[in-house]
C-alpha atoms as a PDB file:
ATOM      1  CA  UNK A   1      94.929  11.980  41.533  1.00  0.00           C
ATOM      2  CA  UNK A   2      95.425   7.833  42.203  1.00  0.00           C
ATOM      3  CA  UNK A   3      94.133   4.913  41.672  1.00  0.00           C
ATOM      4  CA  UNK A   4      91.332   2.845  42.861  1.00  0.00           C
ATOM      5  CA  UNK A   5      92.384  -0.616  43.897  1.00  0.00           C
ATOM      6  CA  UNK A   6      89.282  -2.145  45.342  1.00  0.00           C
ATOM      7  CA  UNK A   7      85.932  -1.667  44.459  1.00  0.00           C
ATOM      8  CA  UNK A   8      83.618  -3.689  47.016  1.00  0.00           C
ATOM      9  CA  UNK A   9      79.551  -2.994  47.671  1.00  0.00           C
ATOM     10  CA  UNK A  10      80.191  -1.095  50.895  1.00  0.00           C
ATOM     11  CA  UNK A  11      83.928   0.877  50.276  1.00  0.00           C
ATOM     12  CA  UNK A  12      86.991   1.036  47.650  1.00  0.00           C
ATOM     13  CA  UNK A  13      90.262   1.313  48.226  1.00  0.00           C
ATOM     14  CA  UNK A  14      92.758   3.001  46.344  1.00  0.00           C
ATOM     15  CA  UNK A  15      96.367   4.742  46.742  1.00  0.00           C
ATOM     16  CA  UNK A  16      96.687   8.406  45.706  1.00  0.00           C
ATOM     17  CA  UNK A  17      99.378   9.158  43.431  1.00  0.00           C
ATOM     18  CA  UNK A  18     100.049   6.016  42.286  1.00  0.00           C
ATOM     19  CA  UNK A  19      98.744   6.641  38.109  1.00  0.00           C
ATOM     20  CA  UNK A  20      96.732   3.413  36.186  1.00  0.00           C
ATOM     21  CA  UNK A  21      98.178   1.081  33.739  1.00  0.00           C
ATOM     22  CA  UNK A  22      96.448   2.134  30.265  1.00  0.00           C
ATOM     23  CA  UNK A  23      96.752   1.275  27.088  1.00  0.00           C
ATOM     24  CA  UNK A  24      96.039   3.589  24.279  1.00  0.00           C
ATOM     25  CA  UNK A  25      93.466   3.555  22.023  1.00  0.00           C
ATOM     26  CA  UNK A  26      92.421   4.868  18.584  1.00  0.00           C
ATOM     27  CA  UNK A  27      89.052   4.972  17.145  1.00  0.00           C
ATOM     28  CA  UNK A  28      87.931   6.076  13.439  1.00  0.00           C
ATOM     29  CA  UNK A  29      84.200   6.798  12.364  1.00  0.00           C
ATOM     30  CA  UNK A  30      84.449   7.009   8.575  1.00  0.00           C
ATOM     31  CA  UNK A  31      81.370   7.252   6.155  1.00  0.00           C
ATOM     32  CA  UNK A  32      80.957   5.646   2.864  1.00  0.00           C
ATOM     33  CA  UNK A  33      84.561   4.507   2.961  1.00  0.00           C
ATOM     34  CA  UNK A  34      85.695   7.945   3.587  1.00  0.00           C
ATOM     35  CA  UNK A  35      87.022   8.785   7.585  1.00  0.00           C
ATOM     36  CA  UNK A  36      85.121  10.855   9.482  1.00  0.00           C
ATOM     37  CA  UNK A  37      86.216  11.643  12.578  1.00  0.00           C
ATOM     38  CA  UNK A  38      89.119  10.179  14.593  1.00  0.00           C
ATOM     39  CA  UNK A  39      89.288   9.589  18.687  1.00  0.00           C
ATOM     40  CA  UNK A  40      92.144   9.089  20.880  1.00  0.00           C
ATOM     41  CA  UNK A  41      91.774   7.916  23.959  1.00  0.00           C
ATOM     42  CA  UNK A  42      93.546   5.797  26.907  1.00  0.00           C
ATOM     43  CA  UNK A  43      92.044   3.420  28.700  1.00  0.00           C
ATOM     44  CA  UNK A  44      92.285   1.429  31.690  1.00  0.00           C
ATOM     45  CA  UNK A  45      94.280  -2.204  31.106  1.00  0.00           C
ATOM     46  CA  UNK A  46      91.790  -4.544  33.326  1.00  0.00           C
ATOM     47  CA  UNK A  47      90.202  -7.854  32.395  1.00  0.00           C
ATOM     48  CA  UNK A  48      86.871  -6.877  34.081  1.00  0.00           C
ATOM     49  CA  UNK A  49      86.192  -3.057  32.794  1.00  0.00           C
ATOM     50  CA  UNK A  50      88.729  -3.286  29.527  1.00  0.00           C
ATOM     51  CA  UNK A  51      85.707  -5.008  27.275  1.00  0.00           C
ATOM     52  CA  UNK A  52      82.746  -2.717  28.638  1.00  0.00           C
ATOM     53  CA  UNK A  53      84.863   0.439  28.454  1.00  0.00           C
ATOM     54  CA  UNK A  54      86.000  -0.404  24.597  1.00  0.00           C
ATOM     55  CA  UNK A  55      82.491  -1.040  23.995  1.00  0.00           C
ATOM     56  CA  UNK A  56      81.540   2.457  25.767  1.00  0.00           C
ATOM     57  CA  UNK A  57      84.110   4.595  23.434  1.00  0.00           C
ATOM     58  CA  UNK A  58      83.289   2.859  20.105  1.00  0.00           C
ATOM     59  CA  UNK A  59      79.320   3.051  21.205  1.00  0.00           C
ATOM     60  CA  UNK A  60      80.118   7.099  22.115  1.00  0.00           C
ATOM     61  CA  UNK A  61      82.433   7.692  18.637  1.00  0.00           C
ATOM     62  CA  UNK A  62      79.016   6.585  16.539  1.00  0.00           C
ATOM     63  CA  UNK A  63      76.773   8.411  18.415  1.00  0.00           C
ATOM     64  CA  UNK A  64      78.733  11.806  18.490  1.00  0.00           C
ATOM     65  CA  UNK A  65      79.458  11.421  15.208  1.00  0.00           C
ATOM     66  CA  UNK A  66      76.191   9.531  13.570  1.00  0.00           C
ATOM     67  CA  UNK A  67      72.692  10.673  13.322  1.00  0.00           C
ATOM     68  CA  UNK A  68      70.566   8.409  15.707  1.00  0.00           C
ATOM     69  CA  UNK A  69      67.010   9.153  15.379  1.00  0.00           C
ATOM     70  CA  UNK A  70      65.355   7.296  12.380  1.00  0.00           C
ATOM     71  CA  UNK A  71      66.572   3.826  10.986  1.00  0.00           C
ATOM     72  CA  UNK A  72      70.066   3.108   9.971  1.00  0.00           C
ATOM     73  CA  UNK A  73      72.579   0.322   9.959  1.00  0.00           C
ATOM     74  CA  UNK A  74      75.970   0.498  11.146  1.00  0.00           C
ATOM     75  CA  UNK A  75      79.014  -1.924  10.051  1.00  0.00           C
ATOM     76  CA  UNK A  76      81.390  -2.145  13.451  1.00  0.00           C
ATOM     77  CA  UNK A  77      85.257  -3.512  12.561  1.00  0.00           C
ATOM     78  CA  UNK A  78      88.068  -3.089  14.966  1.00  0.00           C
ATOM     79  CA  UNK A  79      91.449  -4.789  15.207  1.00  0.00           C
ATOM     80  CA  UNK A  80      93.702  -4.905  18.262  1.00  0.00           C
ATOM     81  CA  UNK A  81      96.931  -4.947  17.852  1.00  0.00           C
ATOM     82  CA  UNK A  82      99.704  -5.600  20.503  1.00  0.00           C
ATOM     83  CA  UNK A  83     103.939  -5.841  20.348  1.00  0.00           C
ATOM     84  CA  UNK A  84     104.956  -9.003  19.508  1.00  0.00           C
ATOM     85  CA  UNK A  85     101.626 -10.755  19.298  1.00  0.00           C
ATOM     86  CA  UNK A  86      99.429 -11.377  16.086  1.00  0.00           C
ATOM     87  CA  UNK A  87      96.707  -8.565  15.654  1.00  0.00           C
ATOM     88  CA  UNK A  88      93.485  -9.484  16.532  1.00  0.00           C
ATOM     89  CA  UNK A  89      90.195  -8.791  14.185  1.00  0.00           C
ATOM     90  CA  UNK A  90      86.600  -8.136  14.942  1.00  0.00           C
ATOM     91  CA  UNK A  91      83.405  -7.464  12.477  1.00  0.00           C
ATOM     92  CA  UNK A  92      79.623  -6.990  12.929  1.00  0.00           C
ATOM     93  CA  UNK A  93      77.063  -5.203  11.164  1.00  0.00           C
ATOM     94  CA  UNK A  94      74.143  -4.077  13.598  1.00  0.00           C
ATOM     95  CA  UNK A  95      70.498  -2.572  13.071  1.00  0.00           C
ATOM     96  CA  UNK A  96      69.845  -1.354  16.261  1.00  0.00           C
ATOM     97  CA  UNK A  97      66.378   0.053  17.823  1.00  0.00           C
ATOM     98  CA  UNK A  98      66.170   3.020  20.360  1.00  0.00           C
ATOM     99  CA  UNK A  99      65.595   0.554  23.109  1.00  0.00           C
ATOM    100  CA  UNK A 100      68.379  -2.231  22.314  1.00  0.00           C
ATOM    101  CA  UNK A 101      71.908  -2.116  23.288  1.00  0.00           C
ATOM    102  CA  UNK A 102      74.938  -0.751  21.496  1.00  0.00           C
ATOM    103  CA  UNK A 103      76.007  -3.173  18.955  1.00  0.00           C
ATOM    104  CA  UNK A 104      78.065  -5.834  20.396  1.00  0.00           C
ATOM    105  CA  UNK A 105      81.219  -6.984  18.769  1.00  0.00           C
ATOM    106  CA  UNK A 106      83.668  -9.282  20.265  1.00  0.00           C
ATOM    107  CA  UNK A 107      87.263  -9.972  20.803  1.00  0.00           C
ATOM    108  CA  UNK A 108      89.436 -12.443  23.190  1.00  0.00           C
ATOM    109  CA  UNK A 109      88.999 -11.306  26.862  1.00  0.00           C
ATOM    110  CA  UNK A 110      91.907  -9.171  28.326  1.00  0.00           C
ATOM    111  CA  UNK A 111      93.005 -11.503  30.455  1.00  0.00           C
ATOM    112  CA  UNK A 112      94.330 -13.924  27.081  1.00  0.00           C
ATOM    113  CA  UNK A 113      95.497 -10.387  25.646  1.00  0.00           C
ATOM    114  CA  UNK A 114      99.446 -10.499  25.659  1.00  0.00           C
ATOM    115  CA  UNK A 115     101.266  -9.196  28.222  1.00  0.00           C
END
C-alpha cells in the first residue's frame, strides 16, 4: 500500500509503495508458569509510536487471552533483544481497575535502541 511519512494536524504525507521499517515481535501469555497463547506480530521501528504500540499488543495479548471482569493481578515481563547489543529486561506486577490504564512497564526509548 505505502507508507505515511508525515503526520501533521491538517494533512500527512506519505509515498505509496515504498513498505515500513518493522521489527518483529513475539509475545507469550502463559498461566501459572505454563504458556498460553503465543502472538506474532511486526511492528513499526519509530521512536514516537514504537513504545505506545508495544504497549498496545502486550495490553491486547492479556485481554484476548485473560478474563477481565472481576479482580485479578497480572505480572508483566518482557525482554528486548537486538543483534549485537545486550538484551534488555523489563518487570511489573499490576492490579488494575476497569477505569485505569493498561499496566505500564518500561524499557529504554527507541531512539537509544541499537541500530
Amino acid at each position: 500500500m505505502g507508507t505515511i511519512l508525515q503526520d501533521h494536524d491538517t494533512a500527512i504525507a506519505g509515498e505509496l509503495g515504498k513498505r515500513a521499517v518493522l521489527v518483529p515481535v513475539s509475545i507469550g501469555v502463559s498461566r501459572a508458569g505454563r504458556p498460553v497463547e503465543s502472538y506474532q506480530v511486526q511492528m513499526v521501528n519509530d521512536p514516537l509510536l514504537s513504545p505506545l504500540l508495544l504497549q498496545m499488543a502486550v495490553y491486547s495479548a492479556i485481554d484476548a487471552t485473560e478474563r477481565t471482569v472481576g479482580a485479578s493481578s497480572v505480572r508483566v515481563t518482557g525482554e528486548v533483544e537486538f543483534q549485537n547489543a545486550p538484551r534488555r529486561c523489563a518487570s511489573r506486577t499490576c492490579t488494575p481497575r476497569i477505569t485505569a490504564p493498561p499496566c505500564w512497564f518500561r524499557f529504554p526509548p527507541p531512539s537509544r535502541w541499537p541500530t
